[in-house]
C-alpha atoms as a PDB file:
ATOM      1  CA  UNK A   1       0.000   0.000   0.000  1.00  0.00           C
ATOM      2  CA  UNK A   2       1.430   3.353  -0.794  1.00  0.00           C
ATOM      3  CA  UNK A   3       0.336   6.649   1.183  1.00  0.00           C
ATOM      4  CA  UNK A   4      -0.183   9.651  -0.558  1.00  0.00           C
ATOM      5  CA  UNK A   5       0.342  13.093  -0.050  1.00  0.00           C
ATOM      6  CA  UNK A   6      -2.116  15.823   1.606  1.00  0.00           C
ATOM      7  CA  UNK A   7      -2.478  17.338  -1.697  1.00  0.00           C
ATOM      8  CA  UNK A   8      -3.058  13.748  -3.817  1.00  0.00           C
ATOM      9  CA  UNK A   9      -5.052  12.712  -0.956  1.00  0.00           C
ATOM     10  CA  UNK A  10      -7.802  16.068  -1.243  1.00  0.00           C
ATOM     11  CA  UNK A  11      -7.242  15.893  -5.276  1.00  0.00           C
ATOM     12  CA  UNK A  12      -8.801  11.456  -5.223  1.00  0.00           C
ATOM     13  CA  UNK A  13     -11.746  12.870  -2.863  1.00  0.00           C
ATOM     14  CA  UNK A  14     -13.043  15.741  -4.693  1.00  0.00           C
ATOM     15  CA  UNK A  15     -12.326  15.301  -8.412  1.00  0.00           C
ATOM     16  CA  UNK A  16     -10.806  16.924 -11.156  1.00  0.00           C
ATOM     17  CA  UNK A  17     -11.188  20.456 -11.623  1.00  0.00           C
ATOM     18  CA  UNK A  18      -8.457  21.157 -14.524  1.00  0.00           C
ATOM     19  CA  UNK A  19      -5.814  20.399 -16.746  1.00  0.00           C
ATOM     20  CA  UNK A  20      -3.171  19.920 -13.928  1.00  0.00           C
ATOM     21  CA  UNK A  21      -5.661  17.324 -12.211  1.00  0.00           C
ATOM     22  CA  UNK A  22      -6.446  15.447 -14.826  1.00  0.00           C
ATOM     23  CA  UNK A  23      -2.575  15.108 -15.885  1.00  0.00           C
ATOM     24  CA  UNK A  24      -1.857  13.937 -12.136  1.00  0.00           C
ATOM     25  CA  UNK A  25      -4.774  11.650 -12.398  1.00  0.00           C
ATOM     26  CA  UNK A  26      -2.992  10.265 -15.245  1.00  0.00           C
ATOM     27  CA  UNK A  27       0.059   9.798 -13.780  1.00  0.00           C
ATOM     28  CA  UNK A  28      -1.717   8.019 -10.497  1.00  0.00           C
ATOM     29  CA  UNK A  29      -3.316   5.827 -12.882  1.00  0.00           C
ATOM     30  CA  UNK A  30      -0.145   4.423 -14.357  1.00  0.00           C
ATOM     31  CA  UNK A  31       1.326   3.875 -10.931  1.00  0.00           C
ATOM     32  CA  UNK A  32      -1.537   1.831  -9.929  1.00  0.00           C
ATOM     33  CA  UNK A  33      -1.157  -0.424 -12.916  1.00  0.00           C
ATOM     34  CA  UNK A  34       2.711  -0.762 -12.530  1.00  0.00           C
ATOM     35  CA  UNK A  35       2.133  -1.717  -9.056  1.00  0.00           C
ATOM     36  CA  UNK A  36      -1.019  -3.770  -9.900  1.00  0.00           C
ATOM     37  CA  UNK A  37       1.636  -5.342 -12.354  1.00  0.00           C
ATOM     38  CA  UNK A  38       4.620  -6.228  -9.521  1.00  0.00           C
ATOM     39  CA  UNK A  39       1.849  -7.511  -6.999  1.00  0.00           C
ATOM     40  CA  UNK A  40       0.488 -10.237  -9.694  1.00  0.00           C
ATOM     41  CA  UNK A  41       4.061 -11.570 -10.242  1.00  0.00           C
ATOM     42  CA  UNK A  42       5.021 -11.866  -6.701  1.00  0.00           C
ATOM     43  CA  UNK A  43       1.703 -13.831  -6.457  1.00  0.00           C
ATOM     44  CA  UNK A  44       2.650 -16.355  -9.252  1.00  0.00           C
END
């Protein structure tokens, strides 16, 4: 599990309101999936 910062933290509870957000959405969702990625092969 990985914390997140204050700011990350208030930006995942109450949406995206620009261009920034969106872009650090973005880069959230690729962590997830690279971490998704490394918890599936430690499983096998």
């Amino acid at each position: 599990m990985k914390s997140y910062s204050p700011a990350d933290a208030k930006f995942l509870m109450g949406g995206v309101k620009g261009l920034k957000d969106a872009w650090r959405l973005g880069v959230l969702h690729v962590e997830y999936e690279r971490l998704k990625k490394i918890q599936e092969q430690q499983q096998q």
